[in-house]
N, C-alpha and C. Protein backbone atom coordinates (compact mmCIF):
# COMPACT_ATOMS: atom_id res chain seq x y z
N UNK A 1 25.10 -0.10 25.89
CA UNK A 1 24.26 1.02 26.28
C UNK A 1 23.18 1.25 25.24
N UNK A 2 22.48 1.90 25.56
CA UNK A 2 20.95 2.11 24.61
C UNK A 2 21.37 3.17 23.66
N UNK A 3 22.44 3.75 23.63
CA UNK A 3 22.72 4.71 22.88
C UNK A 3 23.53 4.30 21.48
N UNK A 4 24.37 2.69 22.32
CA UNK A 4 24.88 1.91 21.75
C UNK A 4 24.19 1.62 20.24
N UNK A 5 23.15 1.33 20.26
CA UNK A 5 22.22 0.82 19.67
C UNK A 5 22.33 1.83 18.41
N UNK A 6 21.97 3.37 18.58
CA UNK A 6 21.40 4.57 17.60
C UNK A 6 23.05 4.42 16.62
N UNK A 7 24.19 4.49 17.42
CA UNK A 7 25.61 4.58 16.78
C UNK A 7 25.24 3.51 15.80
N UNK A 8 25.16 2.22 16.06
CA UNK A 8 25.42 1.29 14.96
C UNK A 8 25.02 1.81 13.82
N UNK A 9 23.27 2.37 14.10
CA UNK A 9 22.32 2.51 13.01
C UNK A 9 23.06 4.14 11.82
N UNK A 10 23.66 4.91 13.33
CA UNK A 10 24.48 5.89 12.55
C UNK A 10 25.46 5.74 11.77
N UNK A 11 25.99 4.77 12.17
CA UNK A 11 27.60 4.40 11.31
C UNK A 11 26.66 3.47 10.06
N UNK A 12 25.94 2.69 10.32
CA UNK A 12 25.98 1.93 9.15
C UNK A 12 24.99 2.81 7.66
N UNK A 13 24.11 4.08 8.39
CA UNK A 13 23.13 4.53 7.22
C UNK A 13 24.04 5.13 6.16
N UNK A 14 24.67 5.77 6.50
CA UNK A 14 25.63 6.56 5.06
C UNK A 14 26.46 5.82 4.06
N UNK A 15 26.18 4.55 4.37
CA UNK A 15 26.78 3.57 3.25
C UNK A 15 26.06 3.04 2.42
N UNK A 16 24.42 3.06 3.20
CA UNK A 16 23.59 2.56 2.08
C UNK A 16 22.83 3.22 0.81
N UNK A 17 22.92 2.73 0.23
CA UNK A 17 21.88 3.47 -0.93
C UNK A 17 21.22 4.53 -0.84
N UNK A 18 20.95 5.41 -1.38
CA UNK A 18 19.85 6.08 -1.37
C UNK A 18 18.67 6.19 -1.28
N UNK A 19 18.39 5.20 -2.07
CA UNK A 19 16.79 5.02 -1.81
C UNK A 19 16.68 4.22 -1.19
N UNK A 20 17.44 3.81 -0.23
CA UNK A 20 16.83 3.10 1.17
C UNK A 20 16.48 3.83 1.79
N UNK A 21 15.04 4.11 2.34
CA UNK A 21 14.86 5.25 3.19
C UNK A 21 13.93 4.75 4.77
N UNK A 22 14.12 3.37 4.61
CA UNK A 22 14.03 2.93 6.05
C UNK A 22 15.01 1.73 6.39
N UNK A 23 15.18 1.55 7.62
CA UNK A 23 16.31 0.21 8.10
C UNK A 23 15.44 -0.21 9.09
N UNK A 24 15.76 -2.18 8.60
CA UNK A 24 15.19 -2.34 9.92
C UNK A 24 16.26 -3.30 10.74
N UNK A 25 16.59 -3.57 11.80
CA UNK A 25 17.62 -4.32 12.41
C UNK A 25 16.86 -5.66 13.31
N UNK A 26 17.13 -6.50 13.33
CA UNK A 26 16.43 -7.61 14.07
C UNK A 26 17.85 -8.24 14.86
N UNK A 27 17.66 -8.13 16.46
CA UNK A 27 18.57 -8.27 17.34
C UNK A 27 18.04 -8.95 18.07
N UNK A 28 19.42 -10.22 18.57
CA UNK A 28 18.65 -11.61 19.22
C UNK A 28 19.30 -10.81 20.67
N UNK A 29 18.67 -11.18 21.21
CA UNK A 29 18.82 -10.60 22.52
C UNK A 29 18.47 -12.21 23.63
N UNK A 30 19.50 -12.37 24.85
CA UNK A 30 18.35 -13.15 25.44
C UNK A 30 17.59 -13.40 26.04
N UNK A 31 16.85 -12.55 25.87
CA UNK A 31 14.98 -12.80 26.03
C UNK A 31 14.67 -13.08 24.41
N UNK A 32 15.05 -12.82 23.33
CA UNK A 32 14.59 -13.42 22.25
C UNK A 32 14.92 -12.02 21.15
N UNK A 33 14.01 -12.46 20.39
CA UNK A 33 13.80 -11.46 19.15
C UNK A 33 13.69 -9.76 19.41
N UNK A 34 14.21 -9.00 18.94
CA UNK A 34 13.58 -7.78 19.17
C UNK A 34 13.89 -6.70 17.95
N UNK A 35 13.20 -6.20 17.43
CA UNK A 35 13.27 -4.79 16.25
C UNK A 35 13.91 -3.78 16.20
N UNK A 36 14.43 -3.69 15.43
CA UNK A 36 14.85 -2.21 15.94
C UNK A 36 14.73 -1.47 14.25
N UNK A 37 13.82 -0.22 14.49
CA UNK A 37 13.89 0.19 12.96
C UNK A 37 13.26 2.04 12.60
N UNK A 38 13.41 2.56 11.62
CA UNK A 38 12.96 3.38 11.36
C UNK A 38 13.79 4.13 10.33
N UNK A 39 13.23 5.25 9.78
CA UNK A 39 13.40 6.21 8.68
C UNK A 39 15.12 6.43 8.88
N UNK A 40 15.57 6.58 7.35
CA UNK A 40 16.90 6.92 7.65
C UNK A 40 17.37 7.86 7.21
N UNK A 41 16.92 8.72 7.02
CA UNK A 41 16.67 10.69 6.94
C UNK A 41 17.65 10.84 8.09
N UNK A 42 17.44 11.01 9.60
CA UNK A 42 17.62 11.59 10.49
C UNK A 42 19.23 11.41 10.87
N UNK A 43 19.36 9.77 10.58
CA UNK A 43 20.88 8.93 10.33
C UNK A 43 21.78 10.05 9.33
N UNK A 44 20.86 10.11 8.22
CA UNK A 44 21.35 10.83 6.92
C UNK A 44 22.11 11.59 7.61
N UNK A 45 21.65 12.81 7.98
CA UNK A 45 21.59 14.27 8.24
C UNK A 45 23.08 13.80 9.07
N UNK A 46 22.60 13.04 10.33
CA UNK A 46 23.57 13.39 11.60
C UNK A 46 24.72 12.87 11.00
N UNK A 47 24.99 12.08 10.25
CA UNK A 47 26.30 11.78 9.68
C UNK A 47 27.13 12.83 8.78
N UNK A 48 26.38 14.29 8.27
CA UNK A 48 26.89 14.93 7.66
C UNK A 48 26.84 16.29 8.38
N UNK A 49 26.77 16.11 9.44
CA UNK A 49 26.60 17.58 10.50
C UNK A 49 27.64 17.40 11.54
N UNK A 50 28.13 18.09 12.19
CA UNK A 50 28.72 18.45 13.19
C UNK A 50 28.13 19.09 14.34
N UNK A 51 28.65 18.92 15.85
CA UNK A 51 28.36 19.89 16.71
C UNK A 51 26.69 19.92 16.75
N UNK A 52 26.40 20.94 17.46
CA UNK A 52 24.85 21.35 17.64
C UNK A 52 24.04 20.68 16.79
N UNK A 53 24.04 20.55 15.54
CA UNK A 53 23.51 20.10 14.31
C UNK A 53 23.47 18.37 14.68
N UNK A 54 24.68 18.17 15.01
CA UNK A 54 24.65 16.83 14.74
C UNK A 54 24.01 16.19 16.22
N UNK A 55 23.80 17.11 17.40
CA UNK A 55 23.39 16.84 18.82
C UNK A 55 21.71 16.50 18.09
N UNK A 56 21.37 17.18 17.34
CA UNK A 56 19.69 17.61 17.05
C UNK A 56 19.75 16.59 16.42
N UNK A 57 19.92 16.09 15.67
CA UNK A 57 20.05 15.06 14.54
C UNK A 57 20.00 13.66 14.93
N UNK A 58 21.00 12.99 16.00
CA UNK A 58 21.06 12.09 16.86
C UNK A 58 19.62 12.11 17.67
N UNK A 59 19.26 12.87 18.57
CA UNK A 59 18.18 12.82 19.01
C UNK A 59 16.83 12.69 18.35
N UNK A 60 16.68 13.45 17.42
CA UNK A 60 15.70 13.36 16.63
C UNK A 60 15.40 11.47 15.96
N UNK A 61 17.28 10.76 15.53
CA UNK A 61 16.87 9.57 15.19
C UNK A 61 16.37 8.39 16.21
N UNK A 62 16.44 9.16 17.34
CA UNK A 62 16.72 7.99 18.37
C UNK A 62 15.17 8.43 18.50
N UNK A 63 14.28 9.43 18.10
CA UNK A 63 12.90 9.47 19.35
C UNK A 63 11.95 8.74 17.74
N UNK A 64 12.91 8.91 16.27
CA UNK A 64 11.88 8.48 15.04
C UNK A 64 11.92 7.10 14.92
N UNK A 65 12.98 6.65 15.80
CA UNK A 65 13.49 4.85 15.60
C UNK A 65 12.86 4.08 16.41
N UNK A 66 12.27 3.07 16.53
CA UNK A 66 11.36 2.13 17.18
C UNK A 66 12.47 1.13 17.20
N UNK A 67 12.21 0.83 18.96
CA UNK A 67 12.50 -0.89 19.57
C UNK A 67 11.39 -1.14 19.55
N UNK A 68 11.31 -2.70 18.78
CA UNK A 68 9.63 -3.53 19.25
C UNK A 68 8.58 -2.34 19.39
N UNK A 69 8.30 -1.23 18.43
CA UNK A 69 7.16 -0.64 18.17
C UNK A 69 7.32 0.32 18.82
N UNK A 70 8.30 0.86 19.56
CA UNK A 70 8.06 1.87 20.54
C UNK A 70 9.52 2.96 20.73
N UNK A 71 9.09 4.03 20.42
CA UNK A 71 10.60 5.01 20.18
C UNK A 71 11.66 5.08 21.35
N UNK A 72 12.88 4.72 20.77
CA UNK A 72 13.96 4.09 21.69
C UNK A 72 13.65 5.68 22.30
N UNK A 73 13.81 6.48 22.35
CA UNK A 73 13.55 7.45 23.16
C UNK A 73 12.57 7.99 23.04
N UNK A 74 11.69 8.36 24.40
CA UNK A 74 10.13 8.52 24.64
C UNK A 74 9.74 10.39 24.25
N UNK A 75 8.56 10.57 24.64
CA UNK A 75 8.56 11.92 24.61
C UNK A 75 8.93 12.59 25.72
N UNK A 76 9.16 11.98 27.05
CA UNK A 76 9.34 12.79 28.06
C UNK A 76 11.03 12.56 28.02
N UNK A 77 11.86 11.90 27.52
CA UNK A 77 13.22 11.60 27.92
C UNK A 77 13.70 12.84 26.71
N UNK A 78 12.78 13.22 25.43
CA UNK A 78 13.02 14.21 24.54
C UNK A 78 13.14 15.28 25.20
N UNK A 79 11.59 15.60 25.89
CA UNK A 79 11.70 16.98 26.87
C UNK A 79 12.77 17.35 27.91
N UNK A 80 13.05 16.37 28.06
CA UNK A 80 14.73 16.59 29.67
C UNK A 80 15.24 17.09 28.94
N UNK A 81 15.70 16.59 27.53
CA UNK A 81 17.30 17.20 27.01
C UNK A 81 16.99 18.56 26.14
N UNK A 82 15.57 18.14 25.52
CA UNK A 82 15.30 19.51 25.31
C UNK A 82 14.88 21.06 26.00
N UNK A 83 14.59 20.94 26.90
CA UNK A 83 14.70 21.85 28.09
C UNK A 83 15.47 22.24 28.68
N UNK A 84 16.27 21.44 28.92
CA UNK A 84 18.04 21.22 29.48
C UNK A 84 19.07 21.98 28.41
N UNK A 85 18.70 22.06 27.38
CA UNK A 85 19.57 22.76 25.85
C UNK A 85 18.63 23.93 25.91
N UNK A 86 16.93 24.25 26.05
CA UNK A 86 16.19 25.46 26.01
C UNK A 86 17.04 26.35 26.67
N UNK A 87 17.12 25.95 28.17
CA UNK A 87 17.47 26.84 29.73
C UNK A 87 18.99 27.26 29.56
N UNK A 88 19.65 26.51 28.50
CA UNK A 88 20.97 27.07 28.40
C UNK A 88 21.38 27.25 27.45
N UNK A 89 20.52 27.33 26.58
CA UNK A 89 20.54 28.65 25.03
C UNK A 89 19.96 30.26 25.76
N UNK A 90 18.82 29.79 26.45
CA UNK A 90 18.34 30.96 26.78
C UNK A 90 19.23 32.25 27.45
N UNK A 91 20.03 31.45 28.69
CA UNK A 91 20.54 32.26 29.67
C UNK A 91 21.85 32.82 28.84
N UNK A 92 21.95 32.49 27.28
CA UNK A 92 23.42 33.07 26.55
C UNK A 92 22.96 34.28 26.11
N UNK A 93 21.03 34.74 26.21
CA UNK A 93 20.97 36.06 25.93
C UNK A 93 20.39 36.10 24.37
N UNK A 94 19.70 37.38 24.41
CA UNK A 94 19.16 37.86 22.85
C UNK A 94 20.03 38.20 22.63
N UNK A 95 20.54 38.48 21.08
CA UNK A 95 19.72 37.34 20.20
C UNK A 95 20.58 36.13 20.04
N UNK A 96 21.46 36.27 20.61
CA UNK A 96 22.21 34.73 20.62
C UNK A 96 21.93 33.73 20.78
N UNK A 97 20.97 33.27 21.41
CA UNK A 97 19.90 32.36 21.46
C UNK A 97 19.12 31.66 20.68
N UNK A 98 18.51 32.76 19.87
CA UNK A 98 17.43 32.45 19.14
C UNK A 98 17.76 31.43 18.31
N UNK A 99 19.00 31.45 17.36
CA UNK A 99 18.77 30.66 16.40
C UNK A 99 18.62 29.35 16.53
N UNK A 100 19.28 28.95 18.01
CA UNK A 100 19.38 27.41 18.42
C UNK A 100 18.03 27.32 18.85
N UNK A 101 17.44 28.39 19.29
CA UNK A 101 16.03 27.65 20.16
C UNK A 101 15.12 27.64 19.10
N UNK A 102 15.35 28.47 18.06
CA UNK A 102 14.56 27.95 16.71
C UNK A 102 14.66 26.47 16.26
N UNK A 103 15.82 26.12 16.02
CA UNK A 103 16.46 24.51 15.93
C UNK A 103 15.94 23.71 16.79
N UNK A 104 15.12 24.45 17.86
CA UNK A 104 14.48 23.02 19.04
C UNK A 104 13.60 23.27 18.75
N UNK A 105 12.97 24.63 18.28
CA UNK A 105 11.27 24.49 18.10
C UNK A 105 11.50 23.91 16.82
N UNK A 106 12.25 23.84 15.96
CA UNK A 106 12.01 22.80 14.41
C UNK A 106 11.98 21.66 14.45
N UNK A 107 12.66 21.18 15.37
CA UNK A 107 13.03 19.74 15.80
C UNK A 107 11.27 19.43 16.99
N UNK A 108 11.11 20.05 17.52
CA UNK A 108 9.63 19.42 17.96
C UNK A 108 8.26 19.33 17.31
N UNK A 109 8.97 20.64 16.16
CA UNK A 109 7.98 20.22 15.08
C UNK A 109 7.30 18.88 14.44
N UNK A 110 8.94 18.86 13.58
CA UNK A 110 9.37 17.37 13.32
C UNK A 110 9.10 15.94 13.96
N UNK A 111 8.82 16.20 15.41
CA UNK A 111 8.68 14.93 16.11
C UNK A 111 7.47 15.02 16.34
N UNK A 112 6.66 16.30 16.02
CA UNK A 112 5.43 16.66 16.26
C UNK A 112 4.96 16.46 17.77
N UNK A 113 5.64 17.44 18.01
CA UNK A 113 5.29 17.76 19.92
C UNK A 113 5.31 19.33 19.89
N UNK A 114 3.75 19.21 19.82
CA UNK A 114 3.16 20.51 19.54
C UNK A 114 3.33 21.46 20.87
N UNK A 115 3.16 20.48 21.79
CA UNK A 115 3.59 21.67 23.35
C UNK A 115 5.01 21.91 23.20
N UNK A 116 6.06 20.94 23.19
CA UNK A 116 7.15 21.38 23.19
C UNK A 116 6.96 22.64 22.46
N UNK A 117 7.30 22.47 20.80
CA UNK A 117 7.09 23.49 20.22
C UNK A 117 6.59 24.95 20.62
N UNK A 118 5.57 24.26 21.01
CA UNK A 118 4.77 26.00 21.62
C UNK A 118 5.63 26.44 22.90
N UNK A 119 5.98 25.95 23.39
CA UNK A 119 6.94 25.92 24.38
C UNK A 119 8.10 26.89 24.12
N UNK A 120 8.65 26.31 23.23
CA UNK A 120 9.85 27.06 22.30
C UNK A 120 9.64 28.28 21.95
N UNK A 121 8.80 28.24 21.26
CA UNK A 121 8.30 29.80 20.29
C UNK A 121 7.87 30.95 21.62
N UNK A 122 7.39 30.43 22.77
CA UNK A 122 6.92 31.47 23.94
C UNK A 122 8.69 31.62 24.19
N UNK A 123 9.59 30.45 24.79
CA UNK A 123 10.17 31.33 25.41
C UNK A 123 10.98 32.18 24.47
N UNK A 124 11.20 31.90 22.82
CA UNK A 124 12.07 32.75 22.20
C UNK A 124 11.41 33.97 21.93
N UNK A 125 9.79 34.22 22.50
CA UNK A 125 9.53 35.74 22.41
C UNK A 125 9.67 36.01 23.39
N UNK A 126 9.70 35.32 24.54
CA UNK A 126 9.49 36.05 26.18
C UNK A 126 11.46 36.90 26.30
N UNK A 127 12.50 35.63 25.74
CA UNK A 127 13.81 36.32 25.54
C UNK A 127 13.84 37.60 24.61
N UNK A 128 13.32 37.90 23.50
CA UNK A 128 13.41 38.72 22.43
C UNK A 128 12.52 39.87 23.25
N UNK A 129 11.85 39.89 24.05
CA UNK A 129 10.53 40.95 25.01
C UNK A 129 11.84 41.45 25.89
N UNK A 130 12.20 40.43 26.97
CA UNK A 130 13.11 40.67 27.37
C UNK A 130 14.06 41.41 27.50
N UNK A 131 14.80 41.52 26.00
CA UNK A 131 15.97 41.85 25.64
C UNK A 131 15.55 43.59 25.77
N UNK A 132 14.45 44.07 25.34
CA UNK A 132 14.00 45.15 25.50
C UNK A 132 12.85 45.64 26.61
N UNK A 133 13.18 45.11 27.43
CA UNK A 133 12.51 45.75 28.37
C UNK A 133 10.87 45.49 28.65
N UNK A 134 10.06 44.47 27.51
CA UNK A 134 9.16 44.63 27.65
C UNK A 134 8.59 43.64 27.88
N UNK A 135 9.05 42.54 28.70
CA UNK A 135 8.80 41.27 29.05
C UNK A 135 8.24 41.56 30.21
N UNK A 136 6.83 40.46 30.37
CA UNK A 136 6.05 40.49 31.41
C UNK A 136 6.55 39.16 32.50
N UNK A 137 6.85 39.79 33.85
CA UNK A 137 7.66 38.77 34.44
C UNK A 137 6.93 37.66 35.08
N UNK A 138 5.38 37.58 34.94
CA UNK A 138 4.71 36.55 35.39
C UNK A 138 4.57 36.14 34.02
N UNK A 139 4.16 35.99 33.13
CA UNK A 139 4.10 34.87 31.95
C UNK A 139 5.25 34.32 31.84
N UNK A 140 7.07 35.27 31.85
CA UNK A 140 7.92 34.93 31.81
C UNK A 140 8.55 33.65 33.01
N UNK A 141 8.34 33.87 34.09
CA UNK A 141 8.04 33.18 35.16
C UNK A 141 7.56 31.56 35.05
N UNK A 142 6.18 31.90 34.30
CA UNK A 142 5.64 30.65 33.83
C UNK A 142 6.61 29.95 32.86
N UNK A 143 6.65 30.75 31.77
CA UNK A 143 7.60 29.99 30.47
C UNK A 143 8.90 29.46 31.34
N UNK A 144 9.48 29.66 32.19
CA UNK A 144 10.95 29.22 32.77
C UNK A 144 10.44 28.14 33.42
N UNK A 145 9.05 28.06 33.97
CA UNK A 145 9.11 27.35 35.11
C UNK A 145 8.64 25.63 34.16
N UNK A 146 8.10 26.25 33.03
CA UNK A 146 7.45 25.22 32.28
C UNK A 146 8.59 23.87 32.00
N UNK A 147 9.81 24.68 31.50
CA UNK A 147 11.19 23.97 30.90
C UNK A 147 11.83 23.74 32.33
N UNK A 148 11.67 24.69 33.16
CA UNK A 148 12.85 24.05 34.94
C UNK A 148 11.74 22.57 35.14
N UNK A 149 10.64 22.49 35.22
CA UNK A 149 9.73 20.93 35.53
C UNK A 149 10.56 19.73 34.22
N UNK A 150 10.48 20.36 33.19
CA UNK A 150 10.68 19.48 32.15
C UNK A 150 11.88 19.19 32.05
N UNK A 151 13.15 19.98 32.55
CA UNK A 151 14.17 19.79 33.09
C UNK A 151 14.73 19.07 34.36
N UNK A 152 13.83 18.90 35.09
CA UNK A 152 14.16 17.95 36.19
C UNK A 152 13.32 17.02 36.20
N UNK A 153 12.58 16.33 35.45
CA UNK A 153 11.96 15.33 34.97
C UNK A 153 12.65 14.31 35.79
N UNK A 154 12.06 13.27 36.35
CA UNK A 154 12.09 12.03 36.42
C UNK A 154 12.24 10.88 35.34
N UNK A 155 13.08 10.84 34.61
CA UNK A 155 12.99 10.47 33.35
C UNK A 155 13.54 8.97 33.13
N UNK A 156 13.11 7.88 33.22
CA UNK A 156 14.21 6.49 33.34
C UNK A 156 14.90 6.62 31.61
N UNK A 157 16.33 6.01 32.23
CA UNK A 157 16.96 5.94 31.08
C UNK A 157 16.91 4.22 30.21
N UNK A 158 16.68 4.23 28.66
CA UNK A 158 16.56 3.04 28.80
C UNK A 158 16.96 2.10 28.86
N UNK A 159 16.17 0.81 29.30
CA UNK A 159 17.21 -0.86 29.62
C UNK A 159 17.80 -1.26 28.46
N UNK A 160 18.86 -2.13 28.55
CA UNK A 160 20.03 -2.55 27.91
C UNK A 160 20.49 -4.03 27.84
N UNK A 161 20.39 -4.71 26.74
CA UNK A 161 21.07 -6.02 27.06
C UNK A 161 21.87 -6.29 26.00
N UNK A 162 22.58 -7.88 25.99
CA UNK A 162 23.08 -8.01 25.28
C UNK A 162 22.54 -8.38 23.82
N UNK A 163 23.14 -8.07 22.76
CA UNK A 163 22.42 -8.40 21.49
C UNK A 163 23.88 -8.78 20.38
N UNK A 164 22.68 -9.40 19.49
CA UNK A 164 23.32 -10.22 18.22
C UNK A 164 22.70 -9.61 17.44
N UNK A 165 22.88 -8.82 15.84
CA UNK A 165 22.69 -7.98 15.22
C UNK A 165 22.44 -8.57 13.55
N UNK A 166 21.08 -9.12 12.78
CA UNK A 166 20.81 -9.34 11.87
C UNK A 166 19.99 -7.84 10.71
N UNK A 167 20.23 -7.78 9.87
CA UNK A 167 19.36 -6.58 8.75
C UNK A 167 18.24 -6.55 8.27
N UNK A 168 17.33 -5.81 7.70
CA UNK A 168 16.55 -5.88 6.31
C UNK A 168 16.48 -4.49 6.54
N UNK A 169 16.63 -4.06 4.81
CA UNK A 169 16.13 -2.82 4.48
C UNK A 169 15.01 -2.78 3.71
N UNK A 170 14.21 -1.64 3.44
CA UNK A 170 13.04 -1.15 2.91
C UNK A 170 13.01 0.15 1.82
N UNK A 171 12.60 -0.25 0.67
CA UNK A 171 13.00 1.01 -0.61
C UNK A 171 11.66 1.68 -0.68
């Protein structure tokens, strides 16, 4: 599975060095050669987190990690799950919410998906308006409807083959 892929890179980063701060993996596949590589910060983190933490963490390495030049997970396959985690932080209510949907607007920071982000920050004021009464139900309307599209996304999941698994790291 394609997910297959992020585990290896997870299990194997916390053994290496420190100042390795990128991996790259070269996997024979047969159709041939293919890359697999990126920063190992994100590996870092998710290996020493749990739960929620470690959900953000995984994702985050899988959208910073490149197959053959291109992030094993795209920006729109980011938005499904992040919208999909928005719509059901949200509906747990102020302020219970907030802190996780802060954690998604940090995390789109990070991947630098400035709409997401902005995305985030509207609906954690439209919930916090909300909570008191002073939420406007057509902007609010909009903000739900923004994450229900991005939530039912058409999103392909990605292809998968078999592979043979060679290294190089980068200091």
């Amino acid at each position: 599975m394609a997910r297959d892929r992020e585990l290896l890179v997870a299990v194997l980063v916390p053994h290496l060095p420190e100042h390795i701060t990128r991996l790259g993996l070269t996997v024979h596949t047969s159709a041939g050669l293919r890359v697999l590589a990126g920063p190992t910060e994100p590996w870092r983190r998710y290996s020493t987190s749990a739960d929620w933490d470690k959900q953000l963490h995984f994702v985050e390495g899988c959208r910073r990690w490149q197959l053959d030049g291109k992030p094993t997970f795209d920006q729109n396959q980011i938005r499904l799950w992040a919208a999909r985690q928005a719509l059901e932080q949200a509906a747990a209510g102020y302020p219970a919410c907030v802190g996780r949907l802060r954690q998604l607007r940090d995390l789109a920071h990070r991947l630098q998906d400035e709409e997401l982000a902005n995305g985030l920050r509207d609906l954690i004021a439209y919930v916090r308006d909300a909570s008191m009464g002073l939420a406007d139900q057509t902007t609010g309307s909009g903000i739900v409807s923004r994450f229900t599209r991005w939530a039912q996304a058409d999103v392909p999941v990605p292809a998968v083959s078999e592979m043979t698994i060679s290294h190089s790291t980068t200091c």
